[in-house]
Protein backbone atom coordinates (compact mmCIF):
# COMPACT_ATOMS: atom_id res chain seq x y z
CA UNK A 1 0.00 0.00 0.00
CA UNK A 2 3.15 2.57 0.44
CA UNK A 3 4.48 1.53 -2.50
CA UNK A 4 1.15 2.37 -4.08
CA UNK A 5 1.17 6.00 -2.28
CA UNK A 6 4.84 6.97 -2.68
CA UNK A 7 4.11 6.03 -6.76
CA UNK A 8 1.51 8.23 -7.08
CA UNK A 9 3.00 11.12 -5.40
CA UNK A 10 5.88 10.27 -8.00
CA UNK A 11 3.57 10.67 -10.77
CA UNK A 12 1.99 13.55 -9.26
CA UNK A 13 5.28 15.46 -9.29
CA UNK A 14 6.18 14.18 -12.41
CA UNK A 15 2.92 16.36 -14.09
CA UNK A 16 3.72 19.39 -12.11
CA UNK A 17 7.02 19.76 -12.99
CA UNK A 18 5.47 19.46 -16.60
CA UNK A 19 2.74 21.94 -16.05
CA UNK A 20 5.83 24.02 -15.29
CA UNK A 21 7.96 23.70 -17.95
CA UNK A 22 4.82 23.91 -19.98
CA UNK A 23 4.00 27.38 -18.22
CA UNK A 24 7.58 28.39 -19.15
CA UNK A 25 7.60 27.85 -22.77
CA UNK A 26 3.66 29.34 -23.18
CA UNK A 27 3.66 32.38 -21.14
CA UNK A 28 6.76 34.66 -22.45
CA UNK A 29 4.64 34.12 -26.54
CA UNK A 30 1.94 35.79 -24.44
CA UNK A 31 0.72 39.25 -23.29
CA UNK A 32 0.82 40.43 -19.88
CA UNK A 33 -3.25 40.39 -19.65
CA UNK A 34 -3.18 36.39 -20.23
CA UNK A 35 0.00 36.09 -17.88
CA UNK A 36 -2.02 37.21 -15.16
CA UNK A 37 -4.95 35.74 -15.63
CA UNK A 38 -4.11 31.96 -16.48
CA UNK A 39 -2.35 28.96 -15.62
CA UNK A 40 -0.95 26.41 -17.37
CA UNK A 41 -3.41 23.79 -17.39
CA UNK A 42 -6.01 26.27 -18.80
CA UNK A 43 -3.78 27.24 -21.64
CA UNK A 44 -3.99 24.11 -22.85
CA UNK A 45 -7.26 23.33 -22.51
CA UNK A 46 -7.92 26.65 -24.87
CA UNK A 47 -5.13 24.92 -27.12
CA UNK A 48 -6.98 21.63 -27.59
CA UNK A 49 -10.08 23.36 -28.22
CA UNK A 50 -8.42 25.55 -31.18
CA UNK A 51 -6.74 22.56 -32.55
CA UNK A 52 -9.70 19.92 -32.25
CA UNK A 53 -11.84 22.46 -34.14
CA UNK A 54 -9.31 22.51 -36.69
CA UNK A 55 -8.87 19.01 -36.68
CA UNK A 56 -12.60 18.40 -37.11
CA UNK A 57 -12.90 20.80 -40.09
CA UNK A 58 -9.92 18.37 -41.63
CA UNK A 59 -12.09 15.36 -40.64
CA UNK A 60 -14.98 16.53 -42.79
CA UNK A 61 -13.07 17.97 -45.62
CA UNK A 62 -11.40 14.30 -46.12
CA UNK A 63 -14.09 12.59 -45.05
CA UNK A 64 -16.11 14.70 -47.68
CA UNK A 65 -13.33 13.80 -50.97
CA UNK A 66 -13.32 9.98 -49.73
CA UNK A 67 -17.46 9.46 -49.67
CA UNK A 68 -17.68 11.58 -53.36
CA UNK A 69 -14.88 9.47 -54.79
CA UNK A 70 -15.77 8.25 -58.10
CA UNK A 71 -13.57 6.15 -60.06
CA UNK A 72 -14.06 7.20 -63.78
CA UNK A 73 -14.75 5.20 -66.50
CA UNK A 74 -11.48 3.61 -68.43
CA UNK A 75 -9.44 5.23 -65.48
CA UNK A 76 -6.99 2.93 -63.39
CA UNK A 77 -8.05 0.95 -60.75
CA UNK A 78 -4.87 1.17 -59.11
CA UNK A 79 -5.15 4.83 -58.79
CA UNK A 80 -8.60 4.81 -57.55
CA UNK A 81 -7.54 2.25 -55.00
CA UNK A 82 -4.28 4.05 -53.64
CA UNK A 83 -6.60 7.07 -53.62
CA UNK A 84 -8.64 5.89 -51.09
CA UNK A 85 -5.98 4.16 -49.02
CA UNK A 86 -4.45 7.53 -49.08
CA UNK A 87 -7.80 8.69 -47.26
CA UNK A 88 -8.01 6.29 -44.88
CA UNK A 89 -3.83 7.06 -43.82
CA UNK A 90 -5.11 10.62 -43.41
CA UNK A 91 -8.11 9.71 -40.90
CA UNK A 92 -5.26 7.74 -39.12
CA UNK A 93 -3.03 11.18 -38.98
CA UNK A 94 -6.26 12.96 -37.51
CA UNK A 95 -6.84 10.06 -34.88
CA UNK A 96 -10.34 9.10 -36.75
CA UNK A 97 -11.24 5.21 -37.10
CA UNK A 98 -13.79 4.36 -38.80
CA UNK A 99 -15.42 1.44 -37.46
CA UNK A 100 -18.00 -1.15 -39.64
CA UNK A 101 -21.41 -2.00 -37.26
CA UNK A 102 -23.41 -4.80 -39.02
């Protein structure tokens, strides 16, 4: 049971002292009035937000080229094929699976 405390006080330092060095590199980019007024944690909270919304708009956009991919007639079915594999990589990069429910 000690064991069990003194390792999560361990890991409990171990995220402070990265909140820190977070709160090092993010608040000299910044202007006074956000200095003041946040902490680390918060900033990247606000961070993930920005980025997920960006993230989701790059979701739909390749979402939105696989699910209107056509392969044309006398075209190569090679092409078509890496085409959408090439797709499916980019839903990886985004951290999107798409799953198949019967």
């Amino acid at each position: 049971m000690r064991t069990l405390i003194t390792k999560k006080r361990t890991e409990y330092q171990y995220h402070i002292n990265d909140n820190e060095q977070a709160k090092c590199v993010m608040l000299p980019c910044m202007s006074l009035e956000l200095q003041n007024n946040m902490d680390a944690h918060i900033i990247i909270m606000h961070l993930k937000e920005l980025f997920d919304a960006a993230s989701r708009t790059k979701r739909y956009e390749t979402s939105n080229k696989l699910f209107r991919c056509k392969m044309t007639y006398g075209s190569s079915f090679n092409t078509f094929v890496l085409r959408m594999i090439d797709y499916f990589k980019k839903f990886g990069q985004l951290g999107f699976v798409m799953t198949i429910k019967c």
